[in-house]
Protein backbone atom coordinates (compact mmCIF):
# COMPACT_ATOMS: atom_id res chain seq x y z
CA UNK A 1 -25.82 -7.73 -12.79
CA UNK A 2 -23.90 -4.70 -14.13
CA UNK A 3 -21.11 -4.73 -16.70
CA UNK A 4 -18.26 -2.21 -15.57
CA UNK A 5 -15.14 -0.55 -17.39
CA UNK A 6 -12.33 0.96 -15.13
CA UNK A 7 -10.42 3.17 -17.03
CA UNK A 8 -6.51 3.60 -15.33
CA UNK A 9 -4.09 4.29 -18.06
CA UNK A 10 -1.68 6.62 -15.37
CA UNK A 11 1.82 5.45 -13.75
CA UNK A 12 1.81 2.07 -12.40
CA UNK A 13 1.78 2.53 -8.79
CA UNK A 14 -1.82 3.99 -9.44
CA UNK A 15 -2.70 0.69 -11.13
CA UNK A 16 -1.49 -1.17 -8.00
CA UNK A 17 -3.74 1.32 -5.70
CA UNK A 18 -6.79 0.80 -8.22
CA UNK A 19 -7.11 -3.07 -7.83
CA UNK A 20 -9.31 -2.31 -4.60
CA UNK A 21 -11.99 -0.42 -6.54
CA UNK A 22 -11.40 -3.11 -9.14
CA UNK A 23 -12.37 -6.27 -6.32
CA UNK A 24 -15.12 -3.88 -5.68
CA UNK A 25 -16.71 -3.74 -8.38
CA UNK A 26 -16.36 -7.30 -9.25
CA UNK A 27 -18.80 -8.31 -6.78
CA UNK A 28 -21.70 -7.19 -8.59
CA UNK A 29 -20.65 -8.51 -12.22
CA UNK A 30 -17.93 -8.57 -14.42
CA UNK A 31 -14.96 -5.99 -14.77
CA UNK A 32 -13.06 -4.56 -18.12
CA UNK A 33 -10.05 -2.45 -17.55
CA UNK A 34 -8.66 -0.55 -19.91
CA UNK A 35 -4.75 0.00 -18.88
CA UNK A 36 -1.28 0.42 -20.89
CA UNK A 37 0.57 -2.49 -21.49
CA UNK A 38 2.54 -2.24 -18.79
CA UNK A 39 -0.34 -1.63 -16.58
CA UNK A 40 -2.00 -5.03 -18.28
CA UNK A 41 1.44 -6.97 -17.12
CA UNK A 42 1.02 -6.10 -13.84
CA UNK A 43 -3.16 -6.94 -13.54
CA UNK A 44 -2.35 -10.28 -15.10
CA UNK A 45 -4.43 -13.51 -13.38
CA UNK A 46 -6.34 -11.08 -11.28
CA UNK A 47 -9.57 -12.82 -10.68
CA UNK A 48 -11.68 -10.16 -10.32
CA UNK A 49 -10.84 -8.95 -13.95
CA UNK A 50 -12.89 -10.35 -16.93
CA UNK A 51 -10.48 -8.71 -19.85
CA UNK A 52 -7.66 -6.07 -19.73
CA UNK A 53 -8.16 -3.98 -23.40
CA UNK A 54 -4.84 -2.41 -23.71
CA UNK A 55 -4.47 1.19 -24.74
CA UNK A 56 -1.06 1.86 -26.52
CA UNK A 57 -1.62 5.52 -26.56
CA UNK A 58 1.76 6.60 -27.29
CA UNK A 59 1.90 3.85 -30.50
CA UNK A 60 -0.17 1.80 -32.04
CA UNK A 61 -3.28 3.72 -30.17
CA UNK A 62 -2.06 7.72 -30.89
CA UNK A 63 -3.85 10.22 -32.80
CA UNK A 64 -7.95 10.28 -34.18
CA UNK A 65 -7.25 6.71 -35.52
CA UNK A 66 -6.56 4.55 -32.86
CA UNK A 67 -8.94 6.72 -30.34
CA UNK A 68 -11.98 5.73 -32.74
CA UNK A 69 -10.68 1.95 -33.20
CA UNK A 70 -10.30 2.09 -29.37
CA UNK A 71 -13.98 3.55 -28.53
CA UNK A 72 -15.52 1.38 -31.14
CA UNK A 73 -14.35 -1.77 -29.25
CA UNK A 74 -15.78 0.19 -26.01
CA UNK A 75 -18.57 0.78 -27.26
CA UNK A 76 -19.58 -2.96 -28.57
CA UNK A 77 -18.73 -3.99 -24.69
CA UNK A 78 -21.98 -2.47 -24.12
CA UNK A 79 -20.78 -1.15 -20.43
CA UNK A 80 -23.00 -0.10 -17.72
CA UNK A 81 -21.09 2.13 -15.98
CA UNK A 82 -17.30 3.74 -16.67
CA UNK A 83 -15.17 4.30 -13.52
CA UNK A 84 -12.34 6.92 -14.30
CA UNK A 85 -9.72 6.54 -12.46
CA UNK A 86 -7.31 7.90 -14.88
CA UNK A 87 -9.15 11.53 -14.89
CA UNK A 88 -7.77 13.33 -18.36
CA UNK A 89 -9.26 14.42 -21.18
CA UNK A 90 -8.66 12.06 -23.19
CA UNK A 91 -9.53 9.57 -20.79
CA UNK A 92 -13.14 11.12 -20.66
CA UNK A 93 -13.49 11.66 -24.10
CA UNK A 94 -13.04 7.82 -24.83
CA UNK A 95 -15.78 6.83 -22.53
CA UNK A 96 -18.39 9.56 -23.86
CA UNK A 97 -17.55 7.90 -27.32
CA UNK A 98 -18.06 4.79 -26.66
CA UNK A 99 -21.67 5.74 -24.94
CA UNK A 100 -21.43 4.22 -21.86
CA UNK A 101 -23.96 5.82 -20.00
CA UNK A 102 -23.06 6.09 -16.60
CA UNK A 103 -19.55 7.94 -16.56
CA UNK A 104 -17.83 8.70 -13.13
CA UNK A 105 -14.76 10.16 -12.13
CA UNK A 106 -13.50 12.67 -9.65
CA UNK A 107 -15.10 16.74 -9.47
CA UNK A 108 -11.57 17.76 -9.72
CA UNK A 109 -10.15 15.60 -12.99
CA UNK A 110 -9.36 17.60 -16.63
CA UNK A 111 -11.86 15.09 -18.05
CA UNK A 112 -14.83 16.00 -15.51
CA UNK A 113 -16.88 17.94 -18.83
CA UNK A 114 -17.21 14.17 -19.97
CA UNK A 115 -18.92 12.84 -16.68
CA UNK A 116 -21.98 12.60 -15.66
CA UNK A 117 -21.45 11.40 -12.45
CA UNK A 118 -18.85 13.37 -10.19
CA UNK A 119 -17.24 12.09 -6.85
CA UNK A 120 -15.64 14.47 -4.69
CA UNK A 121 -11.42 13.95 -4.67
CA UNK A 122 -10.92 14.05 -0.93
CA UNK A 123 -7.52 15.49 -0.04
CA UNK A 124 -5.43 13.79 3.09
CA UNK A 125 -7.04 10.57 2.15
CA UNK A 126 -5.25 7.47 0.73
CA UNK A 127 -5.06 7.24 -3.05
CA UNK A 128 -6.58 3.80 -3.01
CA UNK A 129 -9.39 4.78 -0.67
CA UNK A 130 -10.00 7.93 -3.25
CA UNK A 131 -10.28 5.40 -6.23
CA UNK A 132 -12.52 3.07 -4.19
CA UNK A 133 -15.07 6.19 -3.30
CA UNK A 134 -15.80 6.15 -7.17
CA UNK A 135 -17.69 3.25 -6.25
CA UNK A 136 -18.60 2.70 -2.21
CA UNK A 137 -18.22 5.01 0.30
CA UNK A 138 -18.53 2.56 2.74
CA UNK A 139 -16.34 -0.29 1.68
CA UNK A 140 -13.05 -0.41 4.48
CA UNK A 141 -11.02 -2.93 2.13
CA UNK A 142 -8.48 -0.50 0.53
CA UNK A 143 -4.94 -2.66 0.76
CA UNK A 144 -4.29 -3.19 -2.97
CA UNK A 145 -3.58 -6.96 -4.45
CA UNK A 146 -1.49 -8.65 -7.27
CA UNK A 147 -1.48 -11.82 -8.41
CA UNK A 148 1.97 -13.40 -9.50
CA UNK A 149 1.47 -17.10 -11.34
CA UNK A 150 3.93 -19.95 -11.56
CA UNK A 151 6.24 -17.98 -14.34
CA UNK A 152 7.12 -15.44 -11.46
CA UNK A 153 7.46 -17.88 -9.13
CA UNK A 154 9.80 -19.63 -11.18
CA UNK A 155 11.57 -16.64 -11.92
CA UNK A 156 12.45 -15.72 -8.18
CA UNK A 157 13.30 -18.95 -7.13
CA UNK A 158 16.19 -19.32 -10.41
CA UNK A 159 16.94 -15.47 -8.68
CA UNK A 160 16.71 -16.67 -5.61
CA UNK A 161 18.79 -20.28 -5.29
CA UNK A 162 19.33 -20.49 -1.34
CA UNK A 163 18.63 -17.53 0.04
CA UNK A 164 15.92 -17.33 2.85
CA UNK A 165 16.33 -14.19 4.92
CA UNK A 166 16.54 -11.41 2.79
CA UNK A 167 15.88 -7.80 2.64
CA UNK A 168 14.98 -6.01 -0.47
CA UNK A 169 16.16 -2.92 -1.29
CA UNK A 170 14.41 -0.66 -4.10
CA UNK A 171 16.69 2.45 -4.62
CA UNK A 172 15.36 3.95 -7.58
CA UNK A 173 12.57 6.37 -8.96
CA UNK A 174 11.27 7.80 -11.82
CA UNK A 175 11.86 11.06 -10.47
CA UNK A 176 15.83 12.17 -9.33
CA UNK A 177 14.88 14.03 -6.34
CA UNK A 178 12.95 10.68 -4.66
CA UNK A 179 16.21 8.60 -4.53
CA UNK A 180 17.26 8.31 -1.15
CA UNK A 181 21.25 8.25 -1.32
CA UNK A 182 21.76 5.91 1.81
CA UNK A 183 21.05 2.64 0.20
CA UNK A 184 24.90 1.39 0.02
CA UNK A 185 25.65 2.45 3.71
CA UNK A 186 22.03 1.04 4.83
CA UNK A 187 23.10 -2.67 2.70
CA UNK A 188 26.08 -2.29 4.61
CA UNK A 189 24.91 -2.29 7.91
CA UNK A 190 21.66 -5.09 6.93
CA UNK A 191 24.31 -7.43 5.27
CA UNK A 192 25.13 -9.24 8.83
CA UNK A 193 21.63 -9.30 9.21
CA UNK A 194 20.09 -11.15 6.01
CA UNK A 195 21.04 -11.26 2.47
CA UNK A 196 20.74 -8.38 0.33
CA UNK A 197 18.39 -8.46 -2.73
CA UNK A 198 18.58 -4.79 -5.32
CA UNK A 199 15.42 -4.65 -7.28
CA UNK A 200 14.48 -2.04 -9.66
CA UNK A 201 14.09 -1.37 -14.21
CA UNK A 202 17.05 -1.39 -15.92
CA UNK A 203 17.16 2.13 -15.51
CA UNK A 204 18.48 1.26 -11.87
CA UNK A 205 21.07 -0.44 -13.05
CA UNK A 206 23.90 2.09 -12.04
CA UNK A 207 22.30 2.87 -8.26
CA UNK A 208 21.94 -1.06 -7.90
CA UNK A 209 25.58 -1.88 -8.78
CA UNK A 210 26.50 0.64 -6.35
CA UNK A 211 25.22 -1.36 -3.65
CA UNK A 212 26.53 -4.53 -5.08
CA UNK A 213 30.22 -2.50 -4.49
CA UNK A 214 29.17 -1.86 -1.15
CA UNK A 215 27.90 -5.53 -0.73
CA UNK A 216 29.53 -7.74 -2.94
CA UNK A 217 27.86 -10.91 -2.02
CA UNK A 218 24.36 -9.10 -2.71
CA UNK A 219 21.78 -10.24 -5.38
CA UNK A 220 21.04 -7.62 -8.46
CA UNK A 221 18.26 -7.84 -9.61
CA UNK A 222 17.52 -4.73 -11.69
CA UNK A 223 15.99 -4.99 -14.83
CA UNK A 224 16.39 -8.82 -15.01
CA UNK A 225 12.55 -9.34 -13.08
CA UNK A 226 9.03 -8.70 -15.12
CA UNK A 227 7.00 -6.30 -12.50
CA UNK A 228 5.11 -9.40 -11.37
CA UNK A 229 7.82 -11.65 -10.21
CA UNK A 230 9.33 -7.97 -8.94
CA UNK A 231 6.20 -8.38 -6.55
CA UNK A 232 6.63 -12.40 -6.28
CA UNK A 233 10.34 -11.59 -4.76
CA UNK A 234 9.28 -8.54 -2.51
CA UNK A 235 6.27 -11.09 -0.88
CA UNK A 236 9.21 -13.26 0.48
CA UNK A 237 11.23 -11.01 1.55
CA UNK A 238 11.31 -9.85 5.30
CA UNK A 239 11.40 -6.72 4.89
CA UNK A 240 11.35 -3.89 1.99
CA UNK A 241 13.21 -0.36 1.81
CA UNK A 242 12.32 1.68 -0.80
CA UNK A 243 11.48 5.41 -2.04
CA UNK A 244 8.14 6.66 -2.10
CA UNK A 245 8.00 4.86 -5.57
CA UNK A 246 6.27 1.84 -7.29
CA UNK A 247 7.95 -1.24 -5.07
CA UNK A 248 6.05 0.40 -2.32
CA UNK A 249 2.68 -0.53 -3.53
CA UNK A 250 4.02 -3.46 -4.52
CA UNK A 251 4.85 -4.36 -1.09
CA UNK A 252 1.31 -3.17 0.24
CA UNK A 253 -0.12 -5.53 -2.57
CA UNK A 254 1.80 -8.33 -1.46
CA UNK A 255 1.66 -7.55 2.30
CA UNK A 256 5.05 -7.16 3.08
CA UNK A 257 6.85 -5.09 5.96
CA UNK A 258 8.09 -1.91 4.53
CA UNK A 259 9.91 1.21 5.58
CA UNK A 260 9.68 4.50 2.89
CA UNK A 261 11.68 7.04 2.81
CA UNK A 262 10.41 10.25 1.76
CA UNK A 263 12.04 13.23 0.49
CA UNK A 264 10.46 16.18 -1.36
CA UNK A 265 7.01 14.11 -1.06
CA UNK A 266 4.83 13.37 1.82
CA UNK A 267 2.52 10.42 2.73
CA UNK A 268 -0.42 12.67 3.15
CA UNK A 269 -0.10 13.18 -0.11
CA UNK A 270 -1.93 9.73 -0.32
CA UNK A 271 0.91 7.48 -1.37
CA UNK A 272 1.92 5.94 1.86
CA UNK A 273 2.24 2.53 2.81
CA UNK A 274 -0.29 -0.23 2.99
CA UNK A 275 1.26 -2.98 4.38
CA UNK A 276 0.01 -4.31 7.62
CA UNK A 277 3.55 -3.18 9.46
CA UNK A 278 5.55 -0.70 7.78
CA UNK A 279 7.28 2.93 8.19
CA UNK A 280 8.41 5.86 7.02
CA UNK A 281 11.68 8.17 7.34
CA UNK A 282 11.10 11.55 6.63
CA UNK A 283 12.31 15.08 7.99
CA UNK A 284 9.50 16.91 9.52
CA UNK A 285 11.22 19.75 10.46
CA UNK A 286 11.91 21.33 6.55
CA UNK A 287 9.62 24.11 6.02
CA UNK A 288 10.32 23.47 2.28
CA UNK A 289 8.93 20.40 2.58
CA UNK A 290 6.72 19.15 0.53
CA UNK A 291 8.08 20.91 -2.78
CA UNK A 292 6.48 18.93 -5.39
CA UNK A 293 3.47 16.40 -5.88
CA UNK A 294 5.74 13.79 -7.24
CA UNK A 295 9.73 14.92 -6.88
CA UNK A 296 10.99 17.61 -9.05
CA UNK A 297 14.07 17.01 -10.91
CA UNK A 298 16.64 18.99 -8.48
CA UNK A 299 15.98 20.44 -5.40
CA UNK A 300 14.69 24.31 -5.95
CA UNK A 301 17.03 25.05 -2.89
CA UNK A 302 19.62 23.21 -4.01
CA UNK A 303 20.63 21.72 -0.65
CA UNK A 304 18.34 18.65 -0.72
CA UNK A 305 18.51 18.02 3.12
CA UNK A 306 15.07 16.05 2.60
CA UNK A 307 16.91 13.08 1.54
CA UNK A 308 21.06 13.91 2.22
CA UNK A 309 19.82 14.33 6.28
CA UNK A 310 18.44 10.89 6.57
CA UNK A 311 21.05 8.83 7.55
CA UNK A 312 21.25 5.07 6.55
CA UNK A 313 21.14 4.33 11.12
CA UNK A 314 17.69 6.03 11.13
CA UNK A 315 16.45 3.79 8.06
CA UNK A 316 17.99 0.57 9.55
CA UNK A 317 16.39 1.20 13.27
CA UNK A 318 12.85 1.41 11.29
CA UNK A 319 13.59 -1.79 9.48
CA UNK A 320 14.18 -3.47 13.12
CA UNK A 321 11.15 -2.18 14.39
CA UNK A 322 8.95 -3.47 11.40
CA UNK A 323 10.19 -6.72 11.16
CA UNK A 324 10.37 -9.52 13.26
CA UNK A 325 11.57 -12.23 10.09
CA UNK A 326 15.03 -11.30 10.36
CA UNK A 327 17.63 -13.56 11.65
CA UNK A 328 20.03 -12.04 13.94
């Protein structure tokens, strides 16, 4: 039996896409993981996870003091083996101080000088399938998994009251250039069609109200869900639409149709989809596209026809042809 410490402290869709390497490794003893606290909410009753250390690395965790306090409770786990699938320096450094002996992460990571074990990043490749290859080459299971408890049930259902059909909509993103501008006219034209649900932080909270103008009778559900029950709501729902963002991987976690639309990004990229029926709008006729690995903040051309050119009757003919939960 071997004693393993996965080490994923990057944005949370990567935490979603490392719960495959995670199962992996569970099946030949038990699994730490270190992971923000954010990252922690969202691995919460995973079975396959014996303890989630947090790292507050931006608080309580910053500078030489918290990195030794942090590598000194590494270090008494007594790991066999460190799997990096956060790859920066820092990163590296924590699991060379804490002596775990077998250190592995990816040939092409800032914190490779602190492995000794070095897995080739392969590019075109899913992200989740790159994670997994720190561990198995040949294992095929690479669709991620979450595990929302009663409190998220609970949650959706108050959220929910009688709504059945329902499509989820998930306009926003971290970065500006990744928000599809179509959501209002798309709820629009799904409204006759199922109920609309808005999810999203309470950052969102201005692009979700704009769809609750467009559809009054809509439910808003930005920044009032914990990322769990977020994923609790999108596994009901028939169908969700959302940027090449976070509620996309919580959709392939949760197995739930789902059409992307991608702007300045591209699924080869390794961000795409997992869900067993899903889609993706995209233009594929921009020679500027891709621009950016995750979305710069404006578009360098200024004319953003990645996103403005996808029209909310392209989206809505991809939801019909992913879904079959819909009522008519």
């Amino acid at each position: 039996m071997t004693t393993a410490l996965v080490v994923q402290t990057s944005f949370l869709g990567d935490v979603v896409l490392t719960t495959p390497l995670i199962a992996h490794l569970a099946a030949a003893g038990p699994v730490d993981v270190v992971a923000t606290a954010q990252g922690a909410a969202l691995l919460e009753n995973n079975p396959a996870i014996r303890e989630v250390v947090v790292y507050d690395k931006r608080h309580r965790d910053r500078g030489l003091r918290g990195f030794r306090r942090l590598s000194g409770k590494l270090r008494a786990g007594r790991y066999d083996a460190a799997y990096m699938a956060q790859g920066s320096v820092r990163s590296g450094a924590l699991a060379f101080a804490a002596r775990i002996p077998r250190r592995v992460g990816f040939t092409t990571s800032a914190g490779r000088p602190f492995y000794n074990v070095r897995v080739l990043n392969v590019e075109g490749t899913h992200h989740a399938r790159r994670l997994l290859a720190l561990a198995s080459e040949s294992s095929t299971e690479t669709r991620p998994r979450l595990y929302p408890g009663d409190r998220e049930r609970q949650a959706v259902d108050a959220l929910l009251g009688n709504a059945t059909a329902f499509v989820v909509l998930a306009p926003g993103s971290v970065w500006a250039t990744k928000r599809w501008p179509g959501y209002p006219e798309l709820a629009r034209l799904l409204a006759s069609r199922a109920r609309i649900v808005v999810i999203g932080s309470a950052d969102d909270r201005d692009l979700a109200a704009e769809i609750q103008n467009a559809v009054p009778e809509s439910i808003n559900a930005a920044g009032t869900l914990s990322l769990l029950a977020s994923a609790e709501l999108v596994r009901r729902a028939a169908v969700l639409v959302t940027n090449d963002s976070l509620p996309q991987h919580l959709a392939s976690a949760m197995n739930t149709p789902t059409v992307t639309v991608f702007g300045p990004t591209v699924p080869e990229f390794g961000f795409g989809p997992l869900a067993d029926r899903s889609a993706v709008a995209g233009r594929t006729d921009l020679a500027c596209r891709p621009c950016h690995p995750h979305g710069p903040e404006r578009c360098p051309l200024r004319h953003w026809r990645c996103m403005r050119e996808i029209t909310a009757h392209d989206v809505a003919t991809l939801v019909g042809e992913v879904t079959s939960r819909l009522e008519s």
